[in-house]
N, C-alpha and C. Protein backbone atom coordinates (compact mmCIF):
# COMPACT_ATOMS: atom_id res chain seq x y z
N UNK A 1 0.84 -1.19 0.00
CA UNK A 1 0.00 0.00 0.00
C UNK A 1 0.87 1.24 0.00
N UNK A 2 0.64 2.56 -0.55
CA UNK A 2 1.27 3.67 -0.66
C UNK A 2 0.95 4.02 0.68
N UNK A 3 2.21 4.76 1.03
CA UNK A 3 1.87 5.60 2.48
C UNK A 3 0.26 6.33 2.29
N UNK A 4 -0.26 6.92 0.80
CA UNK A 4 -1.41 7.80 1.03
C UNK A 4 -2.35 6.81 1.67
N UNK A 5 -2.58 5.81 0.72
CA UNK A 5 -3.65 5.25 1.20
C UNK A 5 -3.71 4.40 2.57
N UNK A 6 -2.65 4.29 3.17
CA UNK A 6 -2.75 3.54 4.58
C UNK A 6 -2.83 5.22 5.25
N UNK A 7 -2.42 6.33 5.31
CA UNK A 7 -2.98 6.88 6.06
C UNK A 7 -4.02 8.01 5.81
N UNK A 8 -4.69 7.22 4.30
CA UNK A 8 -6.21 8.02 5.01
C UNK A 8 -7.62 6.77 5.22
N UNK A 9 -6.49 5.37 5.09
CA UNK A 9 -7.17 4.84 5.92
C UNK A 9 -7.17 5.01 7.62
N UNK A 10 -6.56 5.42 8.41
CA UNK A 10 -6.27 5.98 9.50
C UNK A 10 -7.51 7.16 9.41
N UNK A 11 -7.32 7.89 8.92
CA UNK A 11 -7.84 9.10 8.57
C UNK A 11 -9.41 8.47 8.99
N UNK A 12 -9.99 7.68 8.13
CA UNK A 12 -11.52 7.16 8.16
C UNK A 12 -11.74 6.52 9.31
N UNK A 13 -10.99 5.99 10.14
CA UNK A 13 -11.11 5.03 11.16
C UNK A 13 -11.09 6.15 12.47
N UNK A 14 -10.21 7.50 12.31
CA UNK A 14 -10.75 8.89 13.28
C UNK A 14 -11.59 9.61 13.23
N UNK A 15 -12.21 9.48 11.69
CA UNK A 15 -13.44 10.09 11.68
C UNK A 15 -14.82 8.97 11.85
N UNK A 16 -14.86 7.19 11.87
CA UNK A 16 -15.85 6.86 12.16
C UNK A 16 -15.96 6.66 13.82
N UNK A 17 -14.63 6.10 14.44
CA UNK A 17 -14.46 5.78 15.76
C UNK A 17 -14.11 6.64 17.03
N UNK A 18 -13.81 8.05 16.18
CA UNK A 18 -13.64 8.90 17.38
C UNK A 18 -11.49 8.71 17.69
N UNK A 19 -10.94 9.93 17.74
CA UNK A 19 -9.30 10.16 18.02
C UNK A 19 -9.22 9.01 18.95
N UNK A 20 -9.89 8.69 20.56
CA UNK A 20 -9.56 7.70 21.49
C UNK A 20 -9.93 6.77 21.00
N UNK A 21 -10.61 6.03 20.62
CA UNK A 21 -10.85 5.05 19.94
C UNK A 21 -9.21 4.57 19.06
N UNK A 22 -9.28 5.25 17.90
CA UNK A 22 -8.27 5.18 17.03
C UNK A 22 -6.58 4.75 17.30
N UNK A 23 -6.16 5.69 18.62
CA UNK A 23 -4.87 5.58 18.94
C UNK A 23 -4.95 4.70 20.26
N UNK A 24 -5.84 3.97 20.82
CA UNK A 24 -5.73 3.46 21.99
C UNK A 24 -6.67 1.74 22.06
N UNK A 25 -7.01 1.69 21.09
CA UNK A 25 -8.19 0.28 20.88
C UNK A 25 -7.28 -0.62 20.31
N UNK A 26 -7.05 -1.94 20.59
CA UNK A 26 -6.19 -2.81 20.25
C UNK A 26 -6.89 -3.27 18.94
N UNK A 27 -8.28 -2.99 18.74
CA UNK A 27 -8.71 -3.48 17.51
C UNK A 27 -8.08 -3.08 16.18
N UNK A 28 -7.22 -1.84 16.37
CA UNK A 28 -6.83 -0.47 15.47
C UNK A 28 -5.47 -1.07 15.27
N UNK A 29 -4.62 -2.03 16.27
CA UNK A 29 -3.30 -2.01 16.48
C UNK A 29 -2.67 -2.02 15.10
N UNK A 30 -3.04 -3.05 14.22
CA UNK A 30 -2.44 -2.91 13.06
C UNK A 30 -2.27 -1.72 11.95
N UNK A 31 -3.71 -1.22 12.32
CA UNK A 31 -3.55 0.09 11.78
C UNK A 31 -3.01 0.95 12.14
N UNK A 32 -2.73 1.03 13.29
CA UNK A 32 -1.70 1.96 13.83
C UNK A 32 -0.17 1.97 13.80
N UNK A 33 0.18 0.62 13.46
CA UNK A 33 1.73 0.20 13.08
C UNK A 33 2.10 0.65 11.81
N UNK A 34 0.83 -0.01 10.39
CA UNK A 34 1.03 0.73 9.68
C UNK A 34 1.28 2.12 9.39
N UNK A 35 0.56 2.91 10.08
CA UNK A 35 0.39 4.87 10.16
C UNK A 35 1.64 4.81 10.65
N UNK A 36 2.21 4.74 11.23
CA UNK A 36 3.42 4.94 11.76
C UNK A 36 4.63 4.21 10.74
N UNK A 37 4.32 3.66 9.99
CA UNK A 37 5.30 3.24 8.88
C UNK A 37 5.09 3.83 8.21
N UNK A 38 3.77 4.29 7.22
CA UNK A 38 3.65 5.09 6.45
C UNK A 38 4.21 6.79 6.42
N UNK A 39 4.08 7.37 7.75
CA UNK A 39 4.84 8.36 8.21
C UNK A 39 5.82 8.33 7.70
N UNK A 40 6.75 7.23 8.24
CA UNK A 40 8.57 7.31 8.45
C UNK A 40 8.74 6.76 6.66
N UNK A 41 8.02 5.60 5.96
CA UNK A 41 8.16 5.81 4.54
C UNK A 41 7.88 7.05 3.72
N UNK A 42 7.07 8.01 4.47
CA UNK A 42 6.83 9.37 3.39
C UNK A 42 8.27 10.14 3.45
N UNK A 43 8.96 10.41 4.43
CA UNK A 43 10.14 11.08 5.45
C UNK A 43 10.99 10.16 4.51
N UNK A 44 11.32 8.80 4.22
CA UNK A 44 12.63 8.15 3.68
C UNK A 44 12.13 8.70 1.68
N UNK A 45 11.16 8.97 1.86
CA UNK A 45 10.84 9.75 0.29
C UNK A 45 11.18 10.97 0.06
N UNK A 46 10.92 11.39 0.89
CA UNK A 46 10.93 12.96 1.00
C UNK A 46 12.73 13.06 0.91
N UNK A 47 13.28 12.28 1.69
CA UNK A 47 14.96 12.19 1.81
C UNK A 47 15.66 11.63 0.60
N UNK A 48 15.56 10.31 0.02
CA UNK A 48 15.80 9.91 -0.69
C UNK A 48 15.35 10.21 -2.26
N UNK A 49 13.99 10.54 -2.58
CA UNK A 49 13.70 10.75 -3.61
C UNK A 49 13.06 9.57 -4.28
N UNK A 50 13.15 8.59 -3.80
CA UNK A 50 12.38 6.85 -4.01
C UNK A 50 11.17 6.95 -3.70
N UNK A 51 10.63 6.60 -4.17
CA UNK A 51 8.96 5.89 -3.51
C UNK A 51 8.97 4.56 -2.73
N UNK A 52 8.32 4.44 -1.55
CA UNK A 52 7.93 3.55 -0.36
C UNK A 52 6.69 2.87 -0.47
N UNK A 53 6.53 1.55 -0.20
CA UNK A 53 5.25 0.81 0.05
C UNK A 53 4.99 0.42 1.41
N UNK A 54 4.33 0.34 1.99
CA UNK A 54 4.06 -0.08 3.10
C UNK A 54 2.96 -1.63 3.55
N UNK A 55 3.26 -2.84 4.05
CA UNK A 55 2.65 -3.65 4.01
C UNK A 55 2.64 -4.16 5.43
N UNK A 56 1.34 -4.58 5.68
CA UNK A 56 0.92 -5.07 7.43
C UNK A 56 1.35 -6.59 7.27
N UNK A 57 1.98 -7.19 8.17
CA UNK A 57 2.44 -8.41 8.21
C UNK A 57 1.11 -9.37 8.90
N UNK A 58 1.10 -10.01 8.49
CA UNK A 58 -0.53 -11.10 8.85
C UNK A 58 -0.39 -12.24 9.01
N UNK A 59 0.48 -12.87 8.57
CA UNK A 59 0.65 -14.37 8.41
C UNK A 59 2.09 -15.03 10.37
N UNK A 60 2.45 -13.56 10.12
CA UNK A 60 4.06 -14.33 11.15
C UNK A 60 3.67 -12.99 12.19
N UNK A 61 3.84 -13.06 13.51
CA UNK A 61 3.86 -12.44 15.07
C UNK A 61 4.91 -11.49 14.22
N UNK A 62 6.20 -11.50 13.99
CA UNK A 62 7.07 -10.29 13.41
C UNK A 62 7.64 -10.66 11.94
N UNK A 63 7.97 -9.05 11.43
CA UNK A 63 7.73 -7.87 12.18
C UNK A 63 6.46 -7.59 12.07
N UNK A 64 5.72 -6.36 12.64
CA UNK A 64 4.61 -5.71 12.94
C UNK A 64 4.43 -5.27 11.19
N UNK A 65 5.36 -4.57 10.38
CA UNK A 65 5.28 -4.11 9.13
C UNK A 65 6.25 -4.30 8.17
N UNK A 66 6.38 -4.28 6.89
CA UNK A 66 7.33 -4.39 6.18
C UNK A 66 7.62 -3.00 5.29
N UNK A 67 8.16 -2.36 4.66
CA UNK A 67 8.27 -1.24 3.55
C UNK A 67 8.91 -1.46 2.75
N UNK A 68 9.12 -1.51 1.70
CA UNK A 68 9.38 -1.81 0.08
C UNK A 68 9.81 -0.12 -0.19
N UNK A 69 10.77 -0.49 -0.84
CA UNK A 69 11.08 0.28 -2.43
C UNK A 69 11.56 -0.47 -3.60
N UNK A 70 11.96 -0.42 -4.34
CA UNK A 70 12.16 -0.74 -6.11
C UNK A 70 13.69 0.17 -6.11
N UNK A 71 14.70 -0.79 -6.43
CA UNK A 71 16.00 -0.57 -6.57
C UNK A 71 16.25 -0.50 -7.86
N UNK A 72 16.48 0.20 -8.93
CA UNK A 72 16.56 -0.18 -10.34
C UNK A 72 17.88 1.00 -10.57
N UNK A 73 19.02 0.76 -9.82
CA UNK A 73 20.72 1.35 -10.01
C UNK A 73 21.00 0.05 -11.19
N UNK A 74 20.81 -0.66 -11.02
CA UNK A 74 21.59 -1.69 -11.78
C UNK A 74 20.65 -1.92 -13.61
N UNK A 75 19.62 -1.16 -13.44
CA UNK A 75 19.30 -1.54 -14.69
C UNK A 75 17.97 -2.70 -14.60
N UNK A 76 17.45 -3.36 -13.22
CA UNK A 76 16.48 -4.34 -13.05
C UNK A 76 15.79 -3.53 -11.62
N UNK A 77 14.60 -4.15 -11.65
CA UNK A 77 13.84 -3.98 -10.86
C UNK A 77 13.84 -4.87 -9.70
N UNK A 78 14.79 -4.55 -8.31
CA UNK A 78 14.99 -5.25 -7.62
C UNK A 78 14.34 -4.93 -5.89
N UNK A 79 13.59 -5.60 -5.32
CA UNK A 79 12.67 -5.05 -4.19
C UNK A 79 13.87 -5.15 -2.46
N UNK A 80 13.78 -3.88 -2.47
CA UNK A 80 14.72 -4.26 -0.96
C UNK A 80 13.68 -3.92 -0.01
N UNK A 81 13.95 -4.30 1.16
CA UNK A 81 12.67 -4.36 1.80
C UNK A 81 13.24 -4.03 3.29
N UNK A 82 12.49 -3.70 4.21
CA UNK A 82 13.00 -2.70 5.64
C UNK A 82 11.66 -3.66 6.51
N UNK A 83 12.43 -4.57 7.65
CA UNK A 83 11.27 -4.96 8.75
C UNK A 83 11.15 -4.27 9.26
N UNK A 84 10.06 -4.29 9.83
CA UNK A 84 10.30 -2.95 11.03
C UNK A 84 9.15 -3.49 12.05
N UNK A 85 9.71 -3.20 13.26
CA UNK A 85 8.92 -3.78 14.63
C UNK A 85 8.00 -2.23 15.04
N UNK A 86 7.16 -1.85 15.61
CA UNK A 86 6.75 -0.48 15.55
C UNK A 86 6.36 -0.29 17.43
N UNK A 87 6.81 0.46 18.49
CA UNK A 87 6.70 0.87 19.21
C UNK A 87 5.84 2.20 19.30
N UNK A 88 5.06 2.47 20.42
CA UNK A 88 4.36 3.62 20.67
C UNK A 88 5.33 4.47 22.41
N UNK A 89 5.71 5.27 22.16
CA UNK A 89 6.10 6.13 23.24
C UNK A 89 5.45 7.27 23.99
N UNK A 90 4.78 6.52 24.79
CA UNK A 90 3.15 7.00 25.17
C UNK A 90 3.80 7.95 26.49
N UNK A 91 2.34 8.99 26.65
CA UNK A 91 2.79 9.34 27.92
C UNK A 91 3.10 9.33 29.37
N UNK A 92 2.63 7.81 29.31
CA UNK A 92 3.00 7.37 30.73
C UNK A 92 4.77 7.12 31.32
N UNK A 93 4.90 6.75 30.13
CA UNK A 93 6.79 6.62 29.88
C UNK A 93 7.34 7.54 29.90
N UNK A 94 8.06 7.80 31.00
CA UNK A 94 9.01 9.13 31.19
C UNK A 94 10.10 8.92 30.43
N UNK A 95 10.87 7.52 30.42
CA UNK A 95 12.35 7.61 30.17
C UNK A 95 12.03 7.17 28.46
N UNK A 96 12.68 7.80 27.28
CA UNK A 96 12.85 6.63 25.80
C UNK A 96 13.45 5.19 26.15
N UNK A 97 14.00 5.77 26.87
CA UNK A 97 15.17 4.20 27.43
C UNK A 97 14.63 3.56 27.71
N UNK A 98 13.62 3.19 28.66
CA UNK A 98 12.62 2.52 29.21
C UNK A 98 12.00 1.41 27.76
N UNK A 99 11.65 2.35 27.31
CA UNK A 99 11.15 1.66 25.81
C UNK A 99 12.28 0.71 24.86
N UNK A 100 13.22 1.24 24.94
CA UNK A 100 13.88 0.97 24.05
C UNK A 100 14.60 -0.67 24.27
N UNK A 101 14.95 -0.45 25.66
CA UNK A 101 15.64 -1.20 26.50
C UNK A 101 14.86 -2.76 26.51
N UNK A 102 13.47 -2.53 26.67
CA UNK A 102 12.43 -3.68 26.69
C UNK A 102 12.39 -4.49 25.65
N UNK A 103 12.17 -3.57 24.40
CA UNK A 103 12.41 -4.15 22.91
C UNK A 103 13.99 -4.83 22.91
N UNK A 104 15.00 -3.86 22.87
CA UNK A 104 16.22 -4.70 22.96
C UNK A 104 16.69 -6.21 23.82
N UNK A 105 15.69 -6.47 24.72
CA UNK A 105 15.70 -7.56 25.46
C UNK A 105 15.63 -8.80 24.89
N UNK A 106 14.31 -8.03 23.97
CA UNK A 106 14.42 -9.58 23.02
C UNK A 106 14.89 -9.73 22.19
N UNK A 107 15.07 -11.06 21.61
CA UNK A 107 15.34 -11.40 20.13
C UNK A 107 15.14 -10.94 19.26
N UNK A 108 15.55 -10.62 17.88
CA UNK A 108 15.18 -9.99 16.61
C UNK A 108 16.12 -10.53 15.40
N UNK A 109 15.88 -10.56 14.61
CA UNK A 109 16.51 -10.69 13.34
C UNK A 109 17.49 -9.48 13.05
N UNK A 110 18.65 -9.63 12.81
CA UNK A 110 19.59 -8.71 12.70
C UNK A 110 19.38 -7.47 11.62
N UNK A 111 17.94 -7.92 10.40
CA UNK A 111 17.94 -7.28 9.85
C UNK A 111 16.84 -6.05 9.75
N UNK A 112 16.17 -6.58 11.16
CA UNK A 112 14.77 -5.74 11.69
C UNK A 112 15.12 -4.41 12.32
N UNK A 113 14.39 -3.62 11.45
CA UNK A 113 14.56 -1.92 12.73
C UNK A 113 13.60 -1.63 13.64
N UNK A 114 13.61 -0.94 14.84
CA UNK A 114 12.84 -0.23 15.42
C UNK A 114 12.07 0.92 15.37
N UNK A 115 11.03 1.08 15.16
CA UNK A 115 10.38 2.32 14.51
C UNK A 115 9.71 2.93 16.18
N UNK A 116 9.85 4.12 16.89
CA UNK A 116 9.52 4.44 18.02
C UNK A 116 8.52 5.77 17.50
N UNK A 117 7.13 5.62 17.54
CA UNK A 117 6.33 6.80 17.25
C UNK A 117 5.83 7.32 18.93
N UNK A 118 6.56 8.65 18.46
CA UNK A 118 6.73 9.37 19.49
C UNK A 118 5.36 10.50 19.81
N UNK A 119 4.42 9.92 21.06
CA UNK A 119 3.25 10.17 21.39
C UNK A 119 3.41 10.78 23.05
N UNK A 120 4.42 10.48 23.71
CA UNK A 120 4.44 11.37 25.08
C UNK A 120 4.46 13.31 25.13
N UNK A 121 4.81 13.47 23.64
CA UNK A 121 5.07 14.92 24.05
C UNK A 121 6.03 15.95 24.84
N UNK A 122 7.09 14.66 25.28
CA UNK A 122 8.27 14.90 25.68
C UNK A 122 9.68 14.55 24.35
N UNK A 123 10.55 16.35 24.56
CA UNK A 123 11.53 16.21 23.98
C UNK A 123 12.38 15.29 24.37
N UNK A 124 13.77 14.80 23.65
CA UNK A 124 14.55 14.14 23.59
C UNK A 124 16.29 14.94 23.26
N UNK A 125 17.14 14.16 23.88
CA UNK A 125 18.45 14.49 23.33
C UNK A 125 18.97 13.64 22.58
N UNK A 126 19.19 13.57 21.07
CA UNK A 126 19.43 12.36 20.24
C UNK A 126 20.72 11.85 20.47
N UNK A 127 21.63 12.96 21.16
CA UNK A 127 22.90 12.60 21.30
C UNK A 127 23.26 12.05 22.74
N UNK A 128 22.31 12.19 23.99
CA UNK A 128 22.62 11.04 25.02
C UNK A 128 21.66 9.95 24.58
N UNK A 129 20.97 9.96 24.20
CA UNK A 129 20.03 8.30 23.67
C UNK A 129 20.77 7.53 23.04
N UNK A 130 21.62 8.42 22.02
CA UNK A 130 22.71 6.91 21.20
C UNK A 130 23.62 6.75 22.08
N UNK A 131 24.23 8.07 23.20
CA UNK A 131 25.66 7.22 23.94
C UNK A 131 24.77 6.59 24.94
N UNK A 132 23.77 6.18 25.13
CA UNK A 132 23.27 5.21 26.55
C UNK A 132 22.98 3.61 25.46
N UNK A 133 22.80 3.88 23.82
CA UNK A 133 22.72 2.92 22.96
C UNK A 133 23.99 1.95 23.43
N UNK A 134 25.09 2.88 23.41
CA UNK A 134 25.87 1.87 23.36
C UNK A 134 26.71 1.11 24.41
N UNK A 135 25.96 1.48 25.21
CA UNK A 135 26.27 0.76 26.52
C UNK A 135 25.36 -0.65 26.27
N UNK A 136 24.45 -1.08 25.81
CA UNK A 136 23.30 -2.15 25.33
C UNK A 136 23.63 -3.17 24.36
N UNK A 137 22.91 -4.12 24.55
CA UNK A 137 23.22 -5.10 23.17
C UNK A 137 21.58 -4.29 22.46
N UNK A 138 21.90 -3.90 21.48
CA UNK A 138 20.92 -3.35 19.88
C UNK A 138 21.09 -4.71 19.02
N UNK A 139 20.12 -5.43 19.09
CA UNK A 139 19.59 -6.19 17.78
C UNK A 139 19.02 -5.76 16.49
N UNK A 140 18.47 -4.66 16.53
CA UNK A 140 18.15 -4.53 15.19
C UNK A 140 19.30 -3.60 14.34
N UNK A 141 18.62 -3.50 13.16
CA UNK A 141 19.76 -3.02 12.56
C UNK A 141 19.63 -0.92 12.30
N UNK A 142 18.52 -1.11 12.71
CA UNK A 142 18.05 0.80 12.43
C UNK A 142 17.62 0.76 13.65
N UNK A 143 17.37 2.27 14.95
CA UNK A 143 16.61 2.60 15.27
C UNK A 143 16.14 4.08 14.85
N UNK A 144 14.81 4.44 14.95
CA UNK A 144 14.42 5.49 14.30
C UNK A 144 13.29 5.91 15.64
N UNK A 145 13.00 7.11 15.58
CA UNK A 145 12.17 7.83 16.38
C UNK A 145 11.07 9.36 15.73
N UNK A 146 10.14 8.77 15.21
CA UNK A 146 9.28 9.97 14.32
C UNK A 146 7.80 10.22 15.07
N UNK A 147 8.07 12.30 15.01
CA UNK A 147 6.75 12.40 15.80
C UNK A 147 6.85 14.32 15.32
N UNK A 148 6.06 14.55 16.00
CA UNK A 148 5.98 16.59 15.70
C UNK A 148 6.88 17.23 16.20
N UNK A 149 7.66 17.85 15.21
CA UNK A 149 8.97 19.13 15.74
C UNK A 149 8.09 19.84 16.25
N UNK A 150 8.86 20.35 17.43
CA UNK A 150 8.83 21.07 18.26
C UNK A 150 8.74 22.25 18.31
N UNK A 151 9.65 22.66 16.71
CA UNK A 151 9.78 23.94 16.54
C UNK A 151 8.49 24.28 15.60
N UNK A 152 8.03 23.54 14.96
CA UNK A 152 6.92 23.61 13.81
C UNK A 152 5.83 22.61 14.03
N UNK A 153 4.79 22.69 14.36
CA UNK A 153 3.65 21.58 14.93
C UNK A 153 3.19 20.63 13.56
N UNK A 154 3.15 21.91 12.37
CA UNK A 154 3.33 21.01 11.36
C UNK A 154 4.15 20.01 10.39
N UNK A 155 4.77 19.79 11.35
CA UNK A 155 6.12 19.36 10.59
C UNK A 155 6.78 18.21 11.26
N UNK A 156 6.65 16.84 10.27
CA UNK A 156 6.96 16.05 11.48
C UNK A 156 8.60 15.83 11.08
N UNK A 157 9.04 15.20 12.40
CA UNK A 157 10.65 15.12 12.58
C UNK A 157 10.82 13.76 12.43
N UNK A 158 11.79 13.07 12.17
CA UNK A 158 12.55 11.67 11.87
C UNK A 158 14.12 11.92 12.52
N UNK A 159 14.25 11.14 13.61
CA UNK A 159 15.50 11.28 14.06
C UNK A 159 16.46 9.77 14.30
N UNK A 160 17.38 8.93 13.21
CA UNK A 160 18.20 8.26 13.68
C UNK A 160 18.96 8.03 14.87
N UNK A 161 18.56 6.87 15.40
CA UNK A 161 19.46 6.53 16.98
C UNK A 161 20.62 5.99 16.67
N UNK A 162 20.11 5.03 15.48
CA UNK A 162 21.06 3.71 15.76
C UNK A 162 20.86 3.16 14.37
N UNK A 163 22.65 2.87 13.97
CA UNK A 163 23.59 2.72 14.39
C UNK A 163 24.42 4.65 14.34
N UNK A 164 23.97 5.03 13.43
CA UNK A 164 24.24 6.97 13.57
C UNK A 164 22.75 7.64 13.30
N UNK A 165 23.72 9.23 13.51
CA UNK A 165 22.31 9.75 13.42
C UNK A 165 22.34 10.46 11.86
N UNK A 166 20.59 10.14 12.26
CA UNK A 166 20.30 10.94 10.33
C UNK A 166 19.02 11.41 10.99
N UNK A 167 18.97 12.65 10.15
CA UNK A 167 17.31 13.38 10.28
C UNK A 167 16.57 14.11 8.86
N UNK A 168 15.31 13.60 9.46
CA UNK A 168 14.49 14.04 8.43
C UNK A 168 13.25 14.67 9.06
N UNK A 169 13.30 16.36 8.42
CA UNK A 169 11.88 17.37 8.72
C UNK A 169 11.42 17.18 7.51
N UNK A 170 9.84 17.21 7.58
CA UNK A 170 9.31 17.68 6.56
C UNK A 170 8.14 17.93 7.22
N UNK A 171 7.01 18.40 5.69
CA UNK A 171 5.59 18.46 6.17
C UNK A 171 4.82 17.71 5.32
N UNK A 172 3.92 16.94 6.34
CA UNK A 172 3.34 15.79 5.70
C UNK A 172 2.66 15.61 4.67
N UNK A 173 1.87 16.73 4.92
CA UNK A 173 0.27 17.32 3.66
C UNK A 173 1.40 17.77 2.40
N UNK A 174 2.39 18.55 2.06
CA UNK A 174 2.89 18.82 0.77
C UNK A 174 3.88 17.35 0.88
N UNK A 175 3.86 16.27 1.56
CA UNK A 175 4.81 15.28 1.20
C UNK A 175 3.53 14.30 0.62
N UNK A 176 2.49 14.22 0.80
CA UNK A 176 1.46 13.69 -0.03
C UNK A 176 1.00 14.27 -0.74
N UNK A 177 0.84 15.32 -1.05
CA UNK A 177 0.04 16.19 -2.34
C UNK A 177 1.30 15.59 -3.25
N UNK A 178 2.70 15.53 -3.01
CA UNK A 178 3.59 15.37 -4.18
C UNK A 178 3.62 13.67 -4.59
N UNK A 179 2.96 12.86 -3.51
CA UNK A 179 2.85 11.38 -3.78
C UNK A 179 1.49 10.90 -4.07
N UNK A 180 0.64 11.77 -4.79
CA UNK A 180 -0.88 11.77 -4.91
C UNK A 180 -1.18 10.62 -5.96
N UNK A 181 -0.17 10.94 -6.91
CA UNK A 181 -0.37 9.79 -7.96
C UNK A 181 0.68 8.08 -8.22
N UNK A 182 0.99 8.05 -6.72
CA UNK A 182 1.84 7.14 -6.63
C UNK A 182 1.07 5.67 -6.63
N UNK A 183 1.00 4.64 -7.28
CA UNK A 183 0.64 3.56 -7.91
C UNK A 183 0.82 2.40 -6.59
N UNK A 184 -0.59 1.72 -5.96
CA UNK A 184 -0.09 0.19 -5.02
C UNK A 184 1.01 -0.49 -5.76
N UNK A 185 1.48 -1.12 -4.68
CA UNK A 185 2.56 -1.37 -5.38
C UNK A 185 2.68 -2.85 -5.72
N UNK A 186 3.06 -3.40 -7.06
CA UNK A 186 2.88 -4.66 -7.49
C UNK A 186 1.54 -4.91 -8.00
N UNK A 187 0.71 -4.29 -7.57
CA UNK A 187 -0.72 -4.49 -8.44
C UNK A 187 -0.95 -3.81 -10.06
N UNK A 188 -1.08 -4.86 -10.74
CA UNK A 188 -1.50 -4.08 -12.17
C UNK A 188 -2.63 -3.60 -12.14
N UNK A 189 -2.24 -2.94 -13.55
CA UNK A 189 -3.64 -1.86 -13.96
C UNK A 189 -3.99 -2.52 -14.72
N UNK A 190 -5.45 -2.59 -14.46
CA UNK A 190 -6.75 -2.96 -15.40
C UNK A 190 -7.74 -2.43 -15.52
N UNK A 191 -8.51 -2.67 -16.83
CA UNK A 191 -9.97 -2.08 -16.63
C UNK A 191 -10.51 -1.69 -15.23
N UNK A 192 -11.01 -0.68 -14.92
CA UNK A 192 -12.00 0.05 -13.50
C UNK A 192 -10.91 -0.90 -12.41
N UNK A 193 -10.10 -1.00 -12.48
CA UNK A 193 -9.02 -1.11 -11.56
C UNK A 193 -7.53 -0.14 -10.86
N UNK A 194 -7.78 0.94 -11.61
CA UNK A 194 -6.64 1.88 -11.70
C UNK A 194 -6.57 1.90 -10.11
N UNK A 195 -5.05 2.49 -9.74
CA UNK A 195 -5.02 2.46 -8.44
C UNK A 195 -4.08 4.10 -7.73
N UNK A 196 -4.71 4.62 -8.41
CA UNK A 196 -4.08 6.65 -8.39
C UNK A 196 -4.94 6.61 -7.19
N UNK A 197 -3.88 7.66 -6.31
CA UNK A 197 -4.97 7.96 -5.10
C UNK A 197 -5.22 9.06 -5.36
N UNK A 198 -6.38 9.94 -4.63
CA UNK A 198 -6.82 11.27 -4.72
C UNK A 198 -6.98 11.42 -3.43
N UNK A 199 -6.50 12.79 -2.99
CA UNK A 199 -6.52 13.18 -1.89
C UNK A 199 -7.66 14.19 -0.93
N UNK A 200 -7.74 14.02 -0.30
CA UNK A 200 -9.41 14.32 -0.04
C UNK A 200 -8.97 15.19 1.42
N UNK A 201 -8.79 16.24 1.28
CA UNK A 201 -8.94 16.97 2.92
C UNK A 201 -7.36 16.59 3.30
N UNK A 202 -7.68 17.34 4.35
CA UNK A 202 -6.29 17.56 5.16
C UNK A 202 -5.96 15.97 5.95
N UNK A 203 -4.96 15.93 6.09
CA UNK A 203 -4.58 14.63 6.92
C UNK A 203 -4.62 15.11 8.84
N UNK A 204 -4.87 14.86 9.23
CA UNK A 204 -4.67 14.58 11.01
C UNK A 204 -3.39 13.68 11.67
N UNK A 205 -2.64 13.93 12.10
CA UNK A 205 -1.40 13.46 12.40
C UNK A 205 -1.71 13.21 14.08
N UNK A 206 -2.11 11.63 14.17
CA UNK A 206 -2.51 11.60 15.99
C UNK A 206 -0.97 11.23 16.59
N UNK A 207 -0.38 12.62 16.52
CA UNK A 207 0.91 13.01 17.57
C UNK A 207 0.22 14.02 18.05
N UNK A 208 0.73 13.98 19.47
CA UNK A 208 0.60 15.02 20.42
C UNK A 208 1.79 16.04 20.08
């Protein structure tokens, strides 16, 4: 699925069920892993210049999501693909560490990242979070942390933990108006099958 359309499926599920409903009902969970991938895939677009897919994992417990792009440096169309486990950093959690630390406990595939959507409303220092990183065993191979700059409400932030840091600002609504006509991905076109999204209203970003 294109980041648009997983998050204005989000979008429909806040306007039939109500904001608490949406970010707090385990019925939503998947949808909410996705929105939070779809985010951090619009942000690796916006950076890179690639287009992102986003897919809910259904069949296996992990990861929570997968994201796709289309590699074609070499002349073929080759799919690299990003696991990603998806954490919520709610406001009951004072410390990131707290979070982070729990996930790192367990097992993971070396090639799985951590995606931390950041919902407490508390800032961060990116540069003591990675030196307390490395005091830890880190199993995955990315950690990432995406939620609303601080300095701009509209504007969400992407901040690399791990293994360095990388950041990405943007704003979401002109990072989808520019991915409006971006194609599901792997699905052909057929008769009354086309798959262009159109964008309908403003998006709602459930970060605090």
């Amino acid at each position: 699925m294109s980041p648009s359309f997983v998050m204005h499926r989000m979008q429909k599920i806040i306007y039939t069920h109500g904001i608490r409903e949406a970010v707090s009902n385990r019925r939503f969970k998947q949808e909410r892993e996705a929105w939070a991938s779809a985010v951090w895939a619009l942000g690796l677009t916006e950076r890179d210049q690639r287009e992102h897919w986003v897919e809910i994992e259904t069949e296996e417990n992990t990861p929570d999501t997968k994201v796709h792009r289309l590699d074609q440096s070499t002349g073929h169309n080759r799919i690299e693909t990003y696991n990603i486990e998806v954490v919520d950093w709610e406001e009951h959690v004072d410390d990131l560490m707290q979070i982070i630390q729990q996930k790192c406990a367990r097992a993971y595939p070396s090639d799985f990242g951590l995606l931390i959507l950041g919902r407490s409303g508390r800032a961060i220092d990116p540069n003591a979070v990675m030196e307390a990183l490395r005091n830890i065993r880190v199993p995955f191979a990315e950690i990432w942390i995406v939620g609303r700059s601080l300095e701009d409400r509209n504007r969400v932030q992407m901040v690399r933990l791990f293994p360095d840091r990388s950041e990405v600002l943007f704003d979401p609504g002109r990072a989808l108006n520019r991915t409006e006509n971006q194609k599901e991905f792997m699905q052909p076109e057929g008769r009354g099958t086309g798959t262009d999204i159109h964008l309908r209203g403003d998006i709602y970003l459930p970060i605090p």
